[in-house]
Structure formats: C-alpha cells, structure tokens
Protein backbone atom coordinates (compact mmCIF):
# COMPACT_ATOMS: atom_id res chain seq x y z
CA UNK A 1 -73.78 176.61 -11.68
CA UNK A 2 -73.75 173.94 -14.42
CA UNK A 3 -71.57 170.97 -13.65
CA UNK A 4 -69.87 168.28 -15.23
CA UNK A 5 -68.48 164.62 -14.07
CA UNK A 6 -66.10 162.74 -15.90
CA UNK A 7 -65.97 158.76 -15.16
CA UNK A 8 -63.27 156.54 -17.20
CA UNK A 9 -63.87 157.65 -20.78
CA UNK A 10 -67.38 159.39 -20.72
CA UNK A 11 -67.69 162.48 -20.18
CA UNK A 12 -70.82 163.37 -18.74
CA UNK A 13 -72.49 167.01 -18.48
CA UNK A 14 -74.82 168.72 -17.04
CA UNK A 15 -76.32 171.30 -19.48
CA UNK A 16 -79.84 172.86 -19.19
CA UNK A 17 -81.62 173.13 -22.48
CA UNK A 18 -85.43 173.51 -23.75
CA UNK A 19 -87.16 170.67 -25.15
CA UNK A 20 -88.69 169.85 -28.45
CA UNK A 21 -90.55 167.81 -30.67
CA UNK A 22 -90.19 167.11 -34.27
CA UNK A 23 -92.04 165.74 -37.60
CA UNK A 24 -90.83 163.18 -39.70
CA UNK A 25 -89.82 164.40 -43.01
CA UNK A 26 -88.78 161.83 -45.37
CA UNK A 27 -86.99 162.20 -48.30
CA UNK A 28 -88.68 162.47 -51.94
CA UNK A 29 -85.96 159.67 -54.03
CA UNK A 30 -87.23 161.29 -57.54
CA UNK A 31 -87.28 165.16 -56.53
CA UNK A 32 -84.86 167.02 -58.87
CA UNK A 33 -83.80 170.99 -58.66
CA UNK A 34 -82.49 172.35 -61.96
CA UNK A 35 -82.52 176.51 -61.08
CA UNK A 36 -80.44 178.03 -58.03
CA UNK A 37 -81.62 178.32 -54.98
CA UNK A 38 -83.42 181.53 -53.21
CA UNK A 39 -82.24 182.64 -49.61
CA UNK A 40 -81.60 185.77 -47.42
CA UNK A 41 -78.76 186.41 -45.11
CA UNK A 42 -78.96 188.05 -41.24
CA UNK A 43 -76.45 188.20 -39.25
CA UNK A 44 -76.63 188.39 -35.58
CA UNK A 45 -75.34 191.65 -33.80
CA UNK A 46 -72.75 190.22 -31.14
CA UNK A 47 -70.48 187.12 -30.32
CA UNK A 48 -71.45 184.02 -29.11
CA UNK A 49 -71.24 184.08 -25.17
CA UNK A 50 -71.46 181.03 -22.74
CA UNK A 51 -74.26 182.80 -19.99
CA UNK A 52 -72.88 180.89 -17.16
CA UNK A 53 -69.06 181.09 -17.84
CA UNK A 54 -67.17 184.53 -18.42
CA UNK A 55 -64.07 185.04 -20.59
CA UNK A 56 -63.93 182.24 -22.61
CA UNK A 57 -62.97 182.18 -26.27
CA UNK A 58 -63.05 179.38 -28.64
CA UNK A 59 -63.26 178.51 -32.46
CA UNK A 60 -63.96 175.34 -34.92
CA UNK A 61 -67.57 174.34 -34.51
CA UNK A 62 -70.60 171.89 -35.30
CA UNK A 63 -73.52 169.81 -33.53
CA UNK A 64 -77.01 169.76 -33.90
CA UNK A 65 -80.42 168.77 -32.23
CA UNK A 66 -80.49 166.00 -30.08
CA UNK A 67 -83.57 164.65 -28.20
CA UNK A 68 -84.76 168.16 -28.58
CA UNK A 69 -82.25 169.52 -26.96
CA UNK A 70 -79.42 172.18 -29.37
CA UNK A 71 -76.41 170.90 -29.22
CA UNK A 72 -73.03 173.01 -30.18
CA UNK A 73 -69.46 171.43 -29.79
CA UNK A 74 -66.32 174.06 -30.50
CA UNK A 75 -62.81 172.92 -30.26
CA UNK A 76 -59.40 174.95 -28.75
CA UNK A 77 -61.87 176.61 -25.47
CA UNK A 78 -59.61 178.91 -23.29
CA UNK A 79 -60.52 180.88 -20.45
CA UNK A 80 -59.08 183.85 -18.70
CA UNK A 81 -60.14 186.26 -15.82
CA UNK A 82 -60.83 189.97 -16.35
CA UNK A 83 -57.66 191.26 -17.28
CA UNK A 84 -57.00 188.79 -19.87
CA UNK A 85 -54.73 186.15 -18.78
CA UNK A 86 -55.79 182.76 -18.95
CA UNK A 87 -56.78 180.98 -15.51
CA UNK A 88 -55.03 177.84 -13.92
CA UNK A 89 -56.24 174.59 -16.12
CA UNK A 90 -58.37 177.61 -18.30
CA UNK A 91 -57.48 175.39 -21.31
CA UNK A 92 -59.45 172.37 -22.98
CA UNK A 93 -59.33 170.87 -26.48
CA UNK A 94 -63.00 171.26 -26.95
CA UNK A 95 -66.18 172.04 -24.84
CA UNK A 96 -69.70 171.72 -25.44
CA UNK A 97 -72.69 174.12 -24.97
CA UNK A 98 -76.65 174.02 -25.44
CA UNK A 99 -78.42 176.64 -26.69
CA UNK A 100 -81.62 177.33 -25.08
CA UNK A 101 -83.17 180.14 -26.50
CA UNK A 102 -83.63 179.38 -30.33
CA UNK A 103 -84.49 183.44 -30.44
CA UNK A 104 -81.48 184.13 -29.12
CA UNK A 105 -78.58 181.93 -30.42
CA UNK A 106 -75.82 183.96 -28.77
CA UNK A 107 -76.52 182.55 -25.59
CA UNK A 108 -74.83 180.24 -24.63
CA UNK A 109 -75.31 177.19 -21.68
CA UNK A 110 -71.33 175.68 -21.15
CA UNK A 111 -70.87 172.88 -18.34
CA UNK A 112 -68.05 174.23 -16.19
CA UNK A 113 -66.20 173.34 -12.83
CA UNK A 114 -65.16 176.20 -10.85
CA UNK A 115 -65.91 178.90 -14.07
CA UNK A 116 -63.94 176.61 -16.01
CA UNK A 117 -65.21 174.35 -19.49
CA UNK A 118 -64.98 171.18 -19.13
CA UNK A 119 -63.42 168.81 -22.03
CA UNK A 120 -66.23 167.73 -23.27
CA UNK A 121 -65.17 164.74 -25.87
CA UNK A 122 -62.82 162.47 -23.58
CA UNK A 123 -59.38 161.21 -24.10
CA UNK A 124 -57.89 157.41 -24.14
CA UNK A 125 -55.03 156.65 -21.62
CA UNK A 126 -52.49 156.34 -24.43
CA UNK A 127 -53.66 160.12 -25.34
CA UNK A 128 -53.82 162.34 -22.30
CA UNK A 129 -54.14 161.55 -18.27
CA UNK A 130 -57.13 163.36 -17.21
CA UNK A 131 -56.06 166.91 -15.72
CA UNK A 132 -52.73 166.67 -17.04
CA UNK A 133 -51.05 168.63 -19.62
CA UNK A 134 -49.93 167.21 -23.06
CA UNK A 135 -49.77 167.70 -26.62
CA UNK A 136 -52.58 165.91 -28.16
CA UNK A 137 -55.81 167.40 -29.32
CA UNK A 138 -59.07 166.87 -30.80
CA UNK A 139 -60.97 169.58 -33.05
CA UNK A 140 -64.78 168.68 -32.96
CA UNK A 141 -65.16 170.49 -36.50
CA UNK A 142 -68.44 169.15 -38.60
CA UNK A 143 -72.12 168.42 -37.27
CA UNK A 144 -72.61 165.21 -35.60
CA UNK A 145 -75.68 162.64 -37.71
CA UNK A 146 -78.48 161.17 -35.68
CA UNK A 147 -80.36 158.15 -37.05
CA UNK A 148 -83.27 159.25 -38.33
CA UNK A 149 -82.14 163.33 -39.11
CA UNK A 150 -85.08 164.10 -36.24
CA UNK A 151 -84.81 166.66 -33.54
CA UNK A 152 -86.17 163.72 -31.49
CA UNK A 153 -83.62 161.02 -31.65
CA UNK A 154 -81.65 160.24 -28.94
CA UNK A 155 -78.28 159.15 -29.91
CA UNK A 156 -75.65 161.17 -32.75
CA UNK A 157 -72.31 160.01 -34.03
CA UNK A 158 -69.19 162.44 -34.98
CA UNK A 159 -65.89 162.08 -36.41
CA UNK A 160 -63.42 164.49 -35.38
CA UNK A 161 -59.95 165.22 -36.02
CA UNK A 162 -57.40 164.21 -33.23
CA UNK A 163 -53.57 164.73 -33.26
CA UNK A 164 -50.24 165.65 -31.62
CA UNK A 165 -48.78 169.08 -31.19
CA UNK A 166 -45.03 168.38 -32.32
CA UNK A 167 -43.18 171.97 -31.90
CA UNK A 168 -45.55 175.02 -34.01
CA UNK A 169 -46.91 171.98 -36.23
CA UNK A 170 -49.89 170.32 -35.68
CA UNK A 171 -49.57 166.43 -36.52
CA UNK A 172 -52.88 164.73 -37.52
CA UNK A 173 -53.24 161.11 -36.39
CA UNK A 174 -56.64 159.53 -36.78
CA UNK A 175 -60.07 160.84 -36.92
CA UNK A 176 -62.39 159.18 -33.98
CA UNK A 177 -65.73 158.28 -33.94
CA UNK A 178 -67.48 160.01 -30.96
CA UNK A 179 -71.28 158.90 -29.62
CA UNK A 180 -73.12 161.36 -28.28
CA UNK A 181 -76.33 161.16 -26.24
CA UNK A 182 -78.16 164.06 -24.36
CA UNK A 183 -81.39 164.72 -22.39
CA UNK A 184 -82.51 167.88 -20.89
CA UNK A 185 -80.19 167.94 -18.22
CA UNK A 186 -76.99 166.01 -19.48
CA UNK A 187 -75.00 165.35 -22.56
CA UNK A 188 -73.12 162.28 -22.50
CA UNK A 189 -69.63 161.69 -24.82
CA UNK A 190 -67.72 158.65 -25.61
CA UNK A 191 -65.60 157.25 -28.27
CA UNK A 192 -66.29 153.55 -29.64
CA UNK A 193 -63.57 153.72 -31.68
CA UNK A 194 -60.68 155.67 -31.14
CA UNK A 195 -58.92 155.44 -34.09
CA UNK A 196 -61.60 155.48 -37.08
CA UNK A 197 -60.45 157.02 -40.31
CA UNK A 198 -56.41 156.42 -40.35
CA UNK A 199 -53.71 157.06 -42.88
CA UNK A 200 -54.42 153.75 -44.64
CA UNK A 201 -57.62 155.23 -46.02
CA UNK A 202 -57.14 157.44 -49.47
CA UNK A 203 -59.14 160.28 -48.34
CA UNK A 204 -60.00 161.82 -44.61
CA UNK A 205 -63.77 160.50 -44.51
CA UNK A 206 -65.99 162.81 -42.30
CA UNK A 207 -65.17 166.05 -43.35
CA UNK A 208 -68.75 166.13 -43.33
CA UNK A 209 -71.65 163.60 -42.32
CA UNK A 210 -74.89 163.54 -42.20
CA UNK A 211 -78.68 161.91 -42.62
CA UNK A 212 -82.10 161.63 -44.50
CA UNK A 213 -83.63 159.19 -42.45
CA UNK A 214 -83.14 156.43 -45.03
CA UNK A 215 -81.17 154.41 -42.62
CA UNK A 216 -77.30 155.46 -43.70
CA UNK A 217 -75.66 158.00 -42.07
CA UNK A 218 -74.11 159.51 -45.32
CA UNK A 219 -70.05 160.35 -44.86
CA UNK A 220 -67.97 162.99 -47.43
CA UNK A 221 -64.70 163.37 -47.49
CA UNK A 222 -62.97 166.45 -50.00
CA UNK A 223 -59.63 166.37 -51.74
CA UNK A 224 -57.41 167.56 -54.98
CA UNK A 225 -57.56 171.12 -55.98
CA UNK A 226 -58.61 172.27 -59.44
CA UNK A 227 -57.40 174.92 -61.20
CA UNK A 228 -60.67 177.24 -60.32
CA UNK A 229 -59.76 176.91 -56.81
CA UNK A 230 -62.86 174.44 -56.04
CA UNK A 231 -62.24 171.41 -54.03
CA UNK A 232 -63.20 168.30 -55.04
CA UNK A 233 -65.88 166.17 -52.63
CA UNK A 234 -66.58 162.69 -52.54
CA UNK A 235 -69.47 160.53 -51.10
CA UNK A 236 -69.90 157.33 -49.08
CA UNK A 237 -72.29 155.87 -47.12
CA UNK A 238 -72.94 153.17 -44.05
CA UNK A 239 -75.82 151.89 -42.37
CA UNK A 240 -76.16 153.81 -39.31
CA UNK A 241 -76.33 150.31 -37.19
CA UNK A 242 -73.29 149.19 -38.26
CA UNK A 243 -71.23 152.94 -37.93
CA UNK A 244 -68.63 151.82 -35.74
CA UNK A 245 -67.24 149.57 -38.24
CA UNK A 246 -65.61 151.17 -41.46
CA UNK A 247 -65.32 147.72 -43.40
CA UNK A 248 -68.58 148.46 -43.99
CA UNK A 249 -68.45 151.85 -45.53
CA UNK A 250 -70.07 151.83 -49.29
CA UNK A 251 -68.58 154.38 -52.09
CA UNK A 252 -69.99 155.83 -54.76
CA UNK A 253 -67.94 155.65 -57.89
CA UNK A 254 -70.35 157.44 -60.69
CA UNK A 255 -72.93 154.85 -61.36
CA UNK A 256 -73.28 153.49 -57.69
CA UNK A 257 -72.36 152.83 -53.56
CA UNK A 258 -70.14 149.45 -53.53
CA UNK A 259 -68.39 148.03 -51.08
CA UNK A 260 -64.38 147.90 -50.08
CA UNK A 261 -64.01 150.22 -53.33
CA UNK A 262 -62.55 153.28 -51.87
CA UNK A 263 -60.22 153.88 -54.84
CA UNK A 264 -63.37 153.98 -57.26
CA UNK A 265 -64.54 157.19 -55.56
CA UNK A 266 -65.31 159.82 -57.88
CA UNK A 267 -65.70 163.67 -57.03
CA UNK A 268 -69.64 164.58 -56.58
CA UNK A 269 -69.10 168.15 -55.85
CA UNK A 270 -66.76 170.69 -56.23
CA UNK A 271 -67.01 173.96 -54.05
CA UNK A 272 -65.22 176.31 -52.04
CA UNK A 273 -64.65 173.83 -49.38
CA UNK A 274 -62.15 174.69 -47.31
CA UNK A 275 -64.94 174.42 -43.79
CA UNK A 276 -68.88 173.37 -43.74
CA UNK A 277 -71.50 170.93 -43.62
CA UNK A 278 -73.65 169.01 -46.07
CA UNK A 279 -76.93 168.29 -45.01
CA UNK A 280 -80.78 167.07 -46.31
CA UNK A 281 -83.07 169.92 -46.15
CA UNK A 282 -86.83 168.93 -46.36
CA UNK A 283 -88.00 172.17 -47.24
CA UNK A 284 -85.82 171.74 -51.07
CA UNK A 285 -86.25 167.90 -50.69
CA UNK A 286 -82.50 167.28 -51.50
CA UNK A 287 -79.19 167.82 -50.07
CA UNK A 288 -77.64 171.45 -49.55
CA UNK A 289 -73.79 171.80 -48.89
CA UNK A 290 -72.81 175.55 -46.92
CA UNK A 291 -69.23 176.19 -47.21
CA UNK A 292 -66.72 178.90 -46.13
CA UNK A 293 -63.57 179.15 -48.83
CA UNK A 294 -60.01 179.50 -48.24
CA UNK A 295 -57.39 181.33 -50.04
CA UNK A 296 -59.42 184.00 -52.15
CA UNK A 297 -62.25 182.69 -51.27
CA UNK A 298 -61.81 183.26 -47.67
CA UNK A 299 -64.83 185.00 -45.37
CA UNK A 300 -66.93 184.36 -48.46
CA UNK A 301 -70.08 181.95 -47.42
CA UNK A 302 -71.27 179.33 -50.92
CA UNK A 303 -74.19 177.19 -51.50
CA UNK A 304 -74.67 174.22 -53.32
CA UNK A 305 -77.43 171.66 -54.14
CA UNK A 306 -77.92 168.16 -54.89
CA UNK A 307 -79.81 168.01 -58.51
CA UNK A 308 -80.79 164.51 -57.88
CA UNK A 309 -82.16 165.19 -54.27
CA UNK A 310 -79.23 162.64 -53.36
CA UNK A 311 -76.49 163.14 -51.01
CA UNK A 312 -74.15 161.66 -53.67
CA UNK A 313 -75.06 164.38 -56.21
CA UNK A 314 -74.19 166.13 -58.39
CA UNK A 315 -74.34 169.19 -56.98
CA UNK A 316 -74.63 172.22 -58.26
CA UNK A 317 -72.15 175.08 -59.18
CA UNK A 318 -71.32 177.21 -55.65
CA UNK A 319 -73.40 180.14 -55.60
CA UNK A 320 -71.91 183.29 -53.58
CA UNK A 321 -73.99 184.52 -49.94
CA UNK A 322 -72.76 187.13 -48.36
CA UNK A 323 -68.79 188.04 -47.54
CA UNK A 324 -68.88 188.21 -43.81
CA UNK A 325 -67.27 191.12 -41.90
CA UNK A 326 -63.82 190.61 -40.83
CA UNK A 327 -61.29 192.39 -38.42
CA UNK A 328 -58.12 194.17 -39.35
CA UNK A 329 -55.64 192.16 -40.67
CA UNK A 330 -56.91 188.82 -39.90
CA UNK A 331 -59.40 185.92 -41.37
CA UNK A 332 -62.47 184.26 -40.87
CA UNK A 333 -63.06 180.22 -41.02
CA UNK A 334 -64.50 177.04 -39.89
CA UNK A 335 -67.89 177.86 -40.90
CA UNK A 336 -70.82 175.48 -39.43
CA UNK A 337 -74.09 174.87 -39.96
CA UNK A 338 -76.99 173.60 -37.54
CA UNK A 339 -80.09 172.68 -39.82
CA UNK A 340 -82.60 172.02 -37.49
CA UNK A 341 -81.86 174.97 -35.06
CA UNK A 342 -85.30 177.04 -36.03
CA UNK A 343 -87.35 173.98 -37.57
CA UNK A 344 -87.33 170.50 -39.01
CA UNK A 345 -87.28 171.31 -42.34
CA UNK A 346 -84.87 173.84 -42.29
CA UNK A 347 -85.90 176.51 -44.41
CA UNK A 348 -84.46 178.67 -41.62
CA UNK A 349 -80.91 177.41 -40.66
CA UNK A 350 -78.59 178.62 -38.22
CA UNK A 351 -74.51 179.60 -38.87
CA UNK A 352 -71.72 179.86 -36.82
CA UNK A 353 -67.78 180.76 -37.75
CA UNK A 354 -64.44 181.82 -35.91
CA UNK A 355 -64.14 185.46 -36.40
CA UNK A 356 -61.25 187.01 -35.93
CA UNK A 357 -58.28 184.81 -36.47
CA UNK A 358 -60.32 182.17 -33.98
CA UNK A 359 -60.83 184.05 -31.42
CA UNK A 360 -64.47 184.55 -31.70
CA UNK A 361 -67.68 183.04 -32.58
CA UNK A 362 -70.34 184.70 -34.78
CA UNK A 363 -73.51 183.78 -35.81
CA UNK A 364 -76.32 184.14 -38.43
CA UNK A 365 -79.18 183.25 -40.10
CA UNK A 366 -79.46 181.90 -43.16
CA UNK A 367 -83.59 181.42 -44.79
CA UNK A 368 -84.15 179.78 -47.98
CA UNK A 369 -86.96 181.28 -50.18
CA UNK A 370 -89.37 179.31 -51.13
C-alpha cells in the first residue's frame, strides 16, 4: 500500500518510481527550422489505471521528470467501489501518480489512504480545512518546469488554476505557484505563493511553462480569437531563482523581453490552443508547442515549431496529427504532454488527454522523424 502524510501545507507522498539519469542538452541560440516537422502517431490500447488504487477516474493533466523519477498530476480524481458509486471522502481536487514502467505508461503508481487518492497539491486555511468539504478547487492542468529541463533536477515549479464552485459555474480566482520536489520514494507539494497570477494581470500567465536550461523558466499565456479559429499565444520569461516573484517577469513585445511591460506583449503563436504544452525539444533544437483544439477543432491533436529555436518564436503554422477516437456523443480535451518520458531529447514524447467527456485518461506516443 502506498501512503501519503499531509503536515500544515505540504503534502507529502509516498510514491514508488524507477530511477534515472540524464544528459545535458543545451540549446543551439542560432538553430533555425524553415520546413514542417516529421512524426508518427501510436496510440496506446487501454486507459490509464492507478495499479494500486481501483475505480478511480480523473481528467486535466501534466508533470514531467523529476530527479528521475515520472511525475503525472491530474485534477477532479473521484473514486467509487465496484458498483459505481463513489466511496465516503472518494473525492479530491487533484492527485498525483508516478509512472514506473516507461514501457508501459498505463500503469499507474497513486499515493492513497485506505484505497483512496490523496490531494496531492495542498490547500491554504482561507481555502479549504483539511478533510472537509467545500467549494474551492485547483486544476493542475500544464507540465510543471525544472531548472535546468534535466530528468535529474530535483526541484519543479507549476502554476495551476484555483477557484470557487459558485452554483453550476466555476469561478476562477488566482493561479498559484506550486513547488514540487520528489525522490524515489516521495513527492513533496507546496505553494510559495498562493495567489500568483491574479485579475490585475492582462493575460492568465502559465497556460504553459517551461525550460531550456538557459536559466529562465519560460511562461506563455494565450488569448483573443481570430477569425481562423487560432488562438493567439504570448511569451514571457523569469529567471528561475527569482520565480516566486512576478515583478520580475520579462515580456516579449516583438523586438525583445523587458521588464514591467505586460501591455507590450505581442502574440508569438497562433494555434489551436484550446489545451497543451510548449516545450524545448533537443532532438529539433527549438521549441515545439502540442495542442488539442476546441470548437471544430476539438479531438484534433496540432504541432507547431519555433523557427528561431526560441521559446518566444515565431512559430510555425499548426500542422494536423491524428483526430483521436472519441465516444458517442461526447468530447475529448485537456491534452498534455510529458517530453522527457522515453528520453532527454525527446524525439519520442509521451501524450495524455480526458477521453470521454473527462472521465478517462488515454495515452500515446508521439516520435518525431528525424
């Protein structure tokens, strides 16, 4: 049985995972990419299944590899017994899960008490009382960015989504910067600052976030819808050292990053945006963006490249997949993507979406051609 303890506002787990090392790949400043990129698609027969805790369904997504160990972090977790109904407390906001077996993604390690998830990303006082019931959640959503983009370092930083449920609506408040750390027997969760990315900035920062090893930990944020249906993305940056604090945050406005200057942000991208990650890939040498769309676009997986090898673009035009199977009258979203899952330089990368409305999680492979 894997276990979890929860002490003030960490929440500590207990999840068993292999180890791994990695090579430092750093990134080429003067690599550009002017033709489309190459790739195959497999998908994995199956769901994603926690081994060690039955009947539990969850969607969103997003994580990564940290000190070797695969890290996966999926929001709205419910679990029910045999016949279907949920169990007593069978309900957390999000849970988090290693993946052992890189050949055989599926599986699953969840931290539990009693069959149960645990939360794994913990709540403030002013938020929820631990093992009580209340409104509030918070939707882990995007991969989590290390220092160094290694499979070896030790500490990652996410920004999630956190609100109040306020009858059927869903009321966002803040997005809050979470810390994780992990070692082969525990991942570790806490939130330096609680309420990060507020209504006072223009655009939601952290959509996506990521690394190159080039000492920022490189932050997009998407809004305004064109007439194609694309959605416009945007770039900033801050030095991974000083990440808790957002007065440091520099945005690039066309020509380069400056500081306090959100309202000089200009659109890098535009894609199919409505879930996904943006990440450096050392096998192309610049950045990629996967995306899921929304509206037409829906169940439809895009790619999208840096030309510059920069993570502030421009990227290229969003080049169709694969359409991904979906049930009977219902939808597929919150697509994810976990770049180091196979190898370091991720030629090979792994995928994961809510199937089914959000009530499952599928998987595949995605392996860019030389």
């Amino acid at each position: 049985m894997l276990t979890s303890g929860i002490l003030g506002t960490v929440c500590a787990a207990a999840l068993f995972a292999r180890s791994s090392s990695a090579l430092a790949v750093k990134r080429d400043a003067t690599t550009t990419r002017s033709g489309p990129l190459s790739f195959t698609f497999s998908s994995y027969i199956g769901d994603a299944t926690p081994t060690n805790i039955h009947y539990v369904t969850m969607d969103g997504g997003g994580g990564g590899v940290l000190n070797g160990n695969n890290v996966a972090i999926f929001s709205d977790t419910t679990t029910s017994n045999s016949d279907g109904k949920m169990v007593g407390g069978g309900f957390v906001s999000n849970s988090a899960y290693y993946i052992p077996d890189t050949s055989s993604p599926l599986a699953l390690e969840g931290f539990e008490t009693d069959g149960v998830p645990e939360l794994a990303v913990p709540w403030f006082e002013d938020e929820c009382v631990a093992g009580a019931s209340c409104e509030w959640w918070c939707w882990p959503d995007s991969a989590f960015a290390t220092q160094n983009n290694l499979a070896s370092d030790t500490v990652g930083y996410g920004m999630y989504d956190t609100g109040r449920r306020e009858g059927s609506d869903d009321v966002w408040e803040y997005k809050t910067l979470a810390k994780l750390t992990a070692n082969d027997t525990a991942l570790t969760v806490t939130r330096p600052v609680q309420q990060y990315i507020t209504s006072s900035f223009l655009y939601r920062w952290g959509w996506s976030i990521g690394s190159d090893g080039d000492g920022y930990v490189h932050i997009f944020a998407k809004g305004g819808t064109n007439a194609n249906g694309t959605i416009n993305m945007y770039a900033a940056k801050v030095p991974f050292n000083d990440i808790e604090d957002t007065s440091k945050f520099l945005y690039f406005n066309g020509n380069d990053y400056t500081l306090n200057s959100e309202a000089d942000a200009v659109p890098v991208a535009a894609g199919y945006l409505d879930s996904g990650d943006v990440f450096y890939s050392a096998h192309y040498s610049t950045w990629l963006i996967v995306s899921m769309g929304s509206g037409d676009a829906i169940d439809y997986i895009y790619v999208q490249y840096s030309t510059t090898g920069m993570a502030r673009g421009p990227y290229s035009e969003p080049q169709n997949v694969i359409k991904t199977s979906v049930a009977t009258n219902s939808y597929n979203s919150h697509l994810h993507s976990y770049p180091q899952f196979f190898d370091t330089t991720s030629q090979e990368i792994l995928t994961s979406w809510s199937y089914s409305n959000g009530t499952i999680i599928q998987m595949a492979k995605l392996t860019f051609d030389p």
